[in-house]
C-alpha atoms as a PDB file:
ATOM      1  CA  UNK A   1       0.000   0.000   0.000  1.00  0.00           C
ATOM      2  CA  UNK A   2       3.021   2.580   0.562  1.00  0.00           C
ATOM      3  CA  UNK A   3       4.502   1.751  -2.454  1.00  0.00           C
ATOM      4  CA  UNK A   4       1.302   2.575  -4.571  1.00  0.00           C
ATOM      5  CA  UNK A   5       1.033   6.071  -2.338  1.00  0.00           C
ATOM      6  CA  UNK A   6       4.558   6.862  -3.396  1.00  0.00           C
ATOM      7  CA  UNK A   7       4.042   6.119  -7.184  1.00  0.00           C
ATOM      8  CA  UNK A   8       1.268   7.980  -7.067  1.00  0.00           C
ATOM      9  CA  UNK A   9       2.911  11.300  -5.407  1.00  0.00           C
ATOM     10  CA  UNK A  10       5.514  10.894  -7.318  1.00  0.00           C
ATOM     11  CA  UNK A  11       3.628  10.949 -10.637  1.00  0.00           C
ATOM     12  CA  UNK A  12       1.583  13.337  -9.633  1.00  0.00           C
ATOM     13  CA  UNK A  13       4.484  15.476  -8.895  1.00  0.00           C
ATOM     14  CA  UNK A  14       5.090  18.620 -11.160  1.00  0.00           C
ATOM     15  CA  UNK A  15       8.646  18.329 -13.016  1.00  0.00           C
ATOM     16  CA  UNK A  16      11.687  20.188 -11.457  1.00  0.00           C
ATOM     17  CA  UNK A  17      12.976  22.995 -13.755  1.00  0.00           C
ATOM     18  CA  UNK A  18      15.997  21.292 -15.561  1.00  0.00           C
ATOM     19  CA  UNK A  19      17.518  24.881 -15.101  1.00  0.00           C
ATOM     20  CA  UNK A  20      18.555  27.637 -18.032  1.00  0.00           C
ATOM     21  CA  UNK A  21      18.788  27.298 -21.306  1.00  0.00           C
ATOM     22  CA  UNK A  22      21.797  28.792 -22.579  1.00  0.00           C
ATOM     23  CA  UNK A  23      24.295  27.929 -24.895  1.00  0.00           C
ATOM     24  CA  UNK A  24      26.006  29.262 -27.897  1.00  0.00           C
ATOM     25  CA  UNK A  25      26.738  27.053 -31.239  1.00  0.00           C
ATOM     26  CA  UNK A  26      29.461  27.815 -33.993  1.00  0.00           C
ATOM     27  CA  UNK A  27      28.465  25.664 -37.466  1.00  0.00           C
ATOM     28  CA  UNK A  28      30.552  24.602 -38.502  1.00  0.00           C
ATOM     29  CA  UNK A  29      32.785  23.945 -35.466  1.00  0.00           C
ATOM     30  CA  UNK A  30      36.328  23.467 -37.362  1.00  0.00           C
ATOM     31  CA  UNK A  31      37.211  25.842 -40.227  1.00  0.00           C
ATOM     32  CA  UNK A  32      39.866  26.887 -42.374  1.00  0.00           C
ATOM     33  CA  UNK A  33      41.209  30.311 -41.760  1.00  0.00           C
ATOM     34  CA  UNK A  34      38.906  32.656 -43.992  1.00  0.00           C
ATOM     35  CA  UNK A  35      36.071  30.910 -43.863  1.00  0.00           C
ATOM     36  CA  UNK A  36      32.335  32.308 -42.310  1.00  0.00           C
ATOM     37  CA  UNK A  37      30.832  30.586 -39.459  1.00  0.00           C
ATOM     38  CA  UNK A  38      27.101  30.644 -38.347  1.00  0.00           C
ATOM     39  CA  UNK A  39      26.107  31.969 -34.761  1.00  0.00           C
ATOM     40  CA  UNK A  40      23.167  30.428 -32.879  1.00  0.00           C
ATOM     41  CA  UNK A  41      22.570  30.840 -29.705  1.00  0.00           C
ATOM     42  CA  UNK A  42      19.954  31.152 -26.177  1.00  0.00           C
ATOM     43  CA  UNK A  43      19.533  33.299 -23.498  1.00  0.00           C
ATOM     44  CA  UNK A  44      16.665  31.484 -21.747  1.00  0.00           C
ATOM     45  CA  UNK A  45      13.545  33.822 -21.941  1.00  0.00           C
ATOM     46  CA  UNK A  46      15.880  36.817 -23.336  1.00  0.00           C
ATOM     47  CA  UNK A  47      15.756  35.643 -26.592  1.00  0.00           C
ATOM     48  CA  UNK A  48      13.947  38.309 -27.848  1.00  0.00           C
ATOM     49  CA  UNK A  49      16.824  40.704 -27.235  1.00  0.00           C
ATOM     50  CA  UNK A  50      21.111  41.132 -28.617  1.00  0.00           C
ATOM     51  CA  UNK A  51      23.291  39.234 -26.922  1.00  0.00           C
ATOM     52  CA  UNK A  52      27.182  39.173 -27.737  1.00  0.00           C
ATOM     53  CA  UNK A  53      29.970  36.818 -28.673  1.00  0.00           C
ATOM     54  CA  UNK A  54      33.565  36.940 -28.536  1.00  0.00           C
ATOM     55  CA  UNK A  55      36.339  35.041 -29.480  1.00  0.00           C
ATOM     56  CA  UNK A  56      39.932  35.371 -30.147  1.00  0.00           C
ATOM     57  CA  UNK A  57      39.232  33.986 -33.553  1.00  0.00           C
ATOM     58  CA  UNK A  58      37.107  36.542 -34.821  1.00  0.00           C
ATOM     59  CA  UNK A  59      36.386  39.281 -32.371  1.00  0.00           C
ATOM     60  CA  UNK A  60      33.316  40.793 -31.239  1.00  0.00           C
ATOM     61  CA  UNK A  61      29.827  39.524 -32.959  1.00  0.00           C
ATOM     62  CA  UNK A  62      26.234  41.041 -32.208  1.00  0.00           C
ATOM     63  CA  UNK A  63      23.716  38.207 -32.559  1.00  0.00           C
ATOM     64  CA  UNK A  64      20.391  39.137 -33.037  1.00  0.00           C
ATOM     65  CA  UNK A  65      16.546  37.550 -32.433  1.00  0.00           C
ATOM     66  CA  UNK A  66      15.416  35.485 -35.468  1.00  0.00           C
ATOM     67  CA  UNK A  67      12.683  36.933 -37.292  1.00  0.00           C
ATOM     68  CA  UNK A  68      10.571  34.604 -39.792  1.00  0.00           C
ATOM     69  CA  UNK A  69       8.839  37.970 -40.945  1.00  0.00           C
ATOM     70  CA  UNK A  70      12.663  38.733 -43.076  1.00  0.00           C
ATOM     71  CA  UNK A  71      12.987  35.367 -44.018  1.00  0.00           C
ATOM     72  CA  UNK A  72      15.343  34.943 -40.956  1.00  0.00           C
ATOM     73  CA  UNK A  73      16.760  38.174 -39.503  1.00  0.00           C
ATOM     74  CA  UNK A  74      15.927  41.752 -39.225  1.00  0.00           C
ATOM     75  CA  UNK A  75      16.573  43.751 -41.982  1.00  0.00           C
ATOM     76  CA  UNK A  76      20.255  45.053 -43.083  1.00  0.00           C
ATOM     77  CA  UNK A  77      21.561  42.427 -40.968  1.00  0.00           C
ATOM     78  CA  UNK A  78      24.557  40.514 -41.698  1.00  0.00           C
ATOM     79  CA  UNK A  79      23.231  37.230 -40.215  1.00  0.00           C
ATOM     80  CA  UNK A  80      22.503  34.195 -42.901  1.00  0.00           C
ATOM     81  CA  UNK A  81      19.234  34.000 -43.784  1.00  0.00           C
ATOM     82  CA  UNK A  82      18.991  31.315 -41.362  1.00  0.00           C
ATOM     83  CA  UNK A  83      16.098  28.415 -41.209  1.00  0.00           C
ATOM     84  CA  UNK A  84      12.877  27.534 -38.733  1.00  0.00           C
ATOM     85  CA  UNK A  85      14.825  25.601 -37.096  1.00  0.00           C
ATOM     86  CA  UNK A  86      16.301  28.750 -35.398  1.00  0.00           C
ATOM     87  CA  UNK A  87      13.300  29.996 -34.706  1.00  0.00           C
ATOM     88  CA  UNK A  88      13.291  31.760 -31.157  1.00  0.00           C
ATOM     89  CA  UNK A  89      17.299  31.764 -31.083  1.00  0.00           C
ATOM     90  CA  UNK A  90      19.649  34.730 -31.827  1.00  0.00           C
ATOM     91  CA  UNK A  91      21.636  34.247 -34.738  1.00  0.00           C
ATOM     92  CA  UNK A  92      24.659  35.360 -36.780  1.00  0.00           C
ATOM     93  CA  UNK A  93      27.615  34.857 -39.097  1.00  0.00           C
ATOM     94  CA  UNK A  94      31.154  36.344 -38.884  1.00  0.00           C
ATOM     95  CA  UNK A  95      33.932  35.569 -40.999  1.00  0.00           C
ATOM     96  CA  UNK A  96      36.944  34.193 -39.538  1.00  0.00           C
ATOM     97  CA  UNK A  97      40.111  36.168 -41.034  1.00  0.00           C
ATOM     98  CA  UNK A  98      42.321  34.717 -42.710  1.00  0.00           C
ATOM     99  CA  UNK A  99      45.606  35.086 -41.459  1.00  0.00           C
ATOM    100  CA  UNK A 100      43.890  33.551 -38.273  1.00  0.00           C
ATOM    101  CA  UNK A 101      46.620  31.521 -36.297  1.00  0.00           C
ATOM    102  CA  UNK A 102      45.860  27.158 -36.426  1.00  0.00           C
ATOM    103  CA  UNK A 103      44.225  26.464 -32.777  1.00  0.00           C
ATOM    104  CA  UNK A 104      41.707  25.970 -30.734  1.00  0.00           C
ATOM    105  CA  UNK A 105      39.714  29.390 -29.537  1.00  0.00           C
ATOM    106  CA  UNK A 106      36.989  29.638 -26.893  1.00  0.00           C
ATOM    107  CA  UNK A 107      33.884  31.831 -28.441  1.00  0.00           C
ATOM    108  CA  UNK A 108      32.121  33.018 -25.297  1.00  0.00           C
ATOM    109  CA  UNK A 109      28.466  34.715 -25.080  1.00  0.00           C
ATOM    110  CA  UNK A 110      27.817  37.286 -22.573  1.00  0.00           C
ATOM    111  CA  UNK A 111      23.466  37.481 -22.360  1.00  0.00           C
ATOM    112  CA  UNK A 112      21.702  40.827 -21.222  1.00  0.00           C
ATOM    113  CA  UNK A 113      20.404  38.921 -17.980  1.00  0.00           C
ATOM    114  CA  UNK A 114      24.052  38.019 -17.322  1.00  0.00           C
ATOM    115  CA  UNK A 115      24.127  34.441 -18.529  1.00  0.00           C
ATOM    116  CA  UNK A 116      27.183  33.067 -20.033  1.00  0.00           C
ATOM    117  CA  UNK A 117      27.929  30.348 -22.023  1.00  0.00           C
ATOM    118  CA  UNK A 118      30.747  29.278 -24.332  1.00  0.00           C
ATOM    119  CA  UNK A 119      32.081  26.867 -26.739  1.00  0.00           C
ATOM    120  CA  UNK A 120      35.300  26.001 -28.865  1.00  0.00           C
ATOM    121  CA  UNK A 121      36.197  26.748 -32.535  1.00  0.00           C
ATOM    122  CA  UNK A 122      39.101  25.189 -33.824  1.00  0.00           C
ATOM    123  CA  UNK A 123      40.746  27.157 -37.241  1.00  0.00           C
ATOM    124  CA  UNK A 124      42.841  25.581 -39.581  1.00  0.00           C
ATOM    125  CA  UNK A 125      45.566  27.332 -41.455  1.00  0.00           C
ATOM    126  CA  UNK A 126      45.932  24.551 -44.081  1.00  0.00           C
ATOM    127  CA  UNK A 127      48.614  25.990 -47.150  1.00  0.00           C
ATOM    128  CA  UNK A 128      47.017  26.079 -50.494  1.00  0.00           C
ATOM    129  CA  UNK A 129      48.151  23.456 -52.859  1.00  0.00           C
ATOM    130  CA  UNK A 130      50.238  24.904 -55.210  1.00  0.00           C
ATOM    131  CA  UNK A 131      50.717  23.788 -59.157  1.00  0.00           C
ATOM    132  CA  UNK A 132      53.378  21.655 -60.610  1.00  0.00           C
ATOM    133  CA  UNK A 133      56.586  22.733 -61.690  1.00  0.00           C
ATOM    134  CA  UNK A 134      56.303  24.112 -65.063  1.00  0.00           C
ATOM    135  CA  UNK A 135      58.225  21.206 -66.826  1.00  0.00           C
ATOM    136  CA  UNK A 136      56.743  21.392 -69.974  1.00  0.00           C
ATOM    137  CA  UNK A 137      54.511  18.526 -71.711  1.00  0.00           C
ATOM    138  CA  UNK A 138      56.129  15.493 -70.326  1.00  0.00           C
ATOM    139  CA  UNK A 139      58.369  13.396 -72.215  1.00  0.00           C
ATOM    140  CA  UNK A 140      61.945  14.731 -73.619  1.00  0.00           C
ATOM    141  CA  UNK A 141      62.993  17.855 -73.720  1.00  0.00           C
ATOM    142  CA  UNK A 142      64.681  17.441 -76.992  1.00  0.00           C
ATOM    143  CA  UNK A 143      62.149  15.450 -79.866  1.00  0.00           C
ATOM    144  CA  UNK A 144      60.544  12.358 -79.378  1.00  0.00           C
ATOM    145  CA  UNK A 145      59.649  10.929 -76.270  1.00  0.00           C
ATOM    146  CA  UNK A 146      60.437   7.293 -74.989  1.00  0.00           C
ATOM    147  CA  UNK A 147      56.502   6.428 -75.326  1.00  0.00           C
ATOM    148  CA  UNK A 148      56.747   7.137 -78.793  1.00  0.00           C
ATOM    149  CA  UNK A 149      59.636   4.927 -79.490  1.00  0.00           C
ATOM    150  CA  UNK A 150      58.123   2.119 -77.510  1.00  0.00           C
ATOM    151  CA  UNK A 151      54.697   2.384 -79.340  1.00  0.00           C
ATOM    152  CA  UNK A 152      56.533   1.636 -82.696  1.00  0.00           C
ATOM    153  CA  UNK A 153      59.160  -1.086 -81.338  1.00  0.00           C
ATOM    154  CA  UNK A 154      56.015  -2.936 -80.213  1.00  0.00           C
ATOM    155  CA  UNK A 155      54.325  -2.981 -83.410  1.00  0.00           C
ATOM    156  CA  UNK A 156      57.136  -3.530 -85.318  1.00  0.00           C
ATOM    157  CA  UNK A 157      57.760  -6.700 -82.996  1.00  0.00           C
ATOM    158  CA  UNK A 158      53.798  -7.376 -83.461  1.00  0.00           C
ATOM    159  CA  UNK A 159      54.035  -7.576 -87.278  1.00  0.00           C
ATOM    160  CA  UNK A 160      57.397  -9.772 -86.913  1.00  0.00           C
ATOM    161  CA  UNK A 161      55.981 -12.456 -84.481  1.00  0.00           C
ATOM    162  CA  UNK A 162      52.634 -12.229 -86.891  1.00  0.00           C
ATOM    163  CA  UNK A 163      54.649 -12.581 -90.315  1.00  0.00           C
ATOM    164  CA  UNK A 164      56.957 -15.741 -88.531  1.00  0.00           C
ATOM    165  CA  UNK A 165      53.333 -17.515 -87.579  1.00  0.00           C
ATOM    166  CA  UNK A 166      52.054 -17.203 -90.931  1.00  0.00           C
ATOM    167  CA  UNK A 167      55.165 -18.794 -92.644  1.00  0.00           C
ATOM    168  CA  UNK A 168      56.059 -21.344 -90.052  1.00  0.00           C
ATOM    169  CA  UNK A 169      52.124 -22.636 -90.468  1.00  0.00           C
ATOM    170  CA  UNK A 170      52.276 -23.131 -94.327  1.00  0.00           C
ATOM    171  CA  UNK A 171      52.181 -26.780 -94.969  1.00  0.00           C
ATOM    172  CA  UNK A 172      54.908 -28.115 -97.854  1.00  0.00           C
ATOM    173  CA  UNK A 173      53.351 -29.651-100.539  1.00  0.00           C
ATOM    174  CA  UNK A 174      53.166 -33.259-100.647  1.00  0.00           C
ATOM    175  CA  UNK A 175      52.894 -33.222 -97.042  1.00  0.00           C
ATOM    176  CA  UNK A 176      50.294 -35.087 -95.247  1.00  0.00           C
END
């Protein structure tokens, strides 16, 4: 009988508050140096106000609310035009520069109602490939190449072993 009481208070129990929902999101989370990231991020219930990011990486960002009613973001903003699935979430987009040093770099936001969160971008400073040496078209420098010479020995030695299988398969007359 206790043990059907307690299932029953504790089902009829109202769910503790998991506590504040804030965090901020860099997509993608590794670049190459150069290349623009996307901002999303939560304040809790401040969502419908700026918030601010900033990272060694990139500097200082402004993310804004997301608006469906500009197909994302307010107008004149330089956030991506960003889809329903950041609907209620401040959003952004900052280029990271290029001459950005390989690492790791924390990107922190700082909420109106004082929340903080952060998370970690990682740049890469990969080199460029570069082209080949400018050698020319392959082969020798001076006339024919080797291909070319061991196209025709091989035919030559074709028609040889062809000609030597047609004679050696005549039959002598008065043979059986």
């Amino acid at each position: 009988m206790i043990a059907l009481v307690g299932v029953f208070v504790l089902a009829a129990r109202t769910p503790a508050y998991a506590g504040e929902n804030v965090f901020v999101e860099v997509r993608p989370s590794t670049v190459q140096a150069g290349s623009r990231v996307d901002l999303r991020a939560s304040c809790d219930r401040n969502n419908d106000r700026q918030a601010e990011v900033t990272s060694d990486a990139f500097g200082r960002v402004v993310l804004r609310p997301h608006d469906q009613r500009w197909g994302g973001n307010a107008p004149n903003s330089d956030a991506p035009d960003a889809n329903r699935a950041d609907s209620g979430f401040l959003t952004g987009a900052v280029t990271v520069p290029p001459g950005t040093a390989p690492g790791d770099y924390p990107v922190e936001l700082r909420c109106p109602n004082g929340n903080r969160a952060s998370t970690v971008l990682t740049v890469l400073n990969m080199s460029q490939p570069s082209k080949g040496p400018a050698t020319g078209g392959g082969g020798t420098a001076g006339g024919r190449g080797m291909g070319s010479l061991l196209l025709a020995g091989g035919l030559v030695t074709a028609a040889v072993v062809a000609g030597l299988g047609l004679f050696g398969s005549r039959r002598r007359p008065g043979s059986p």
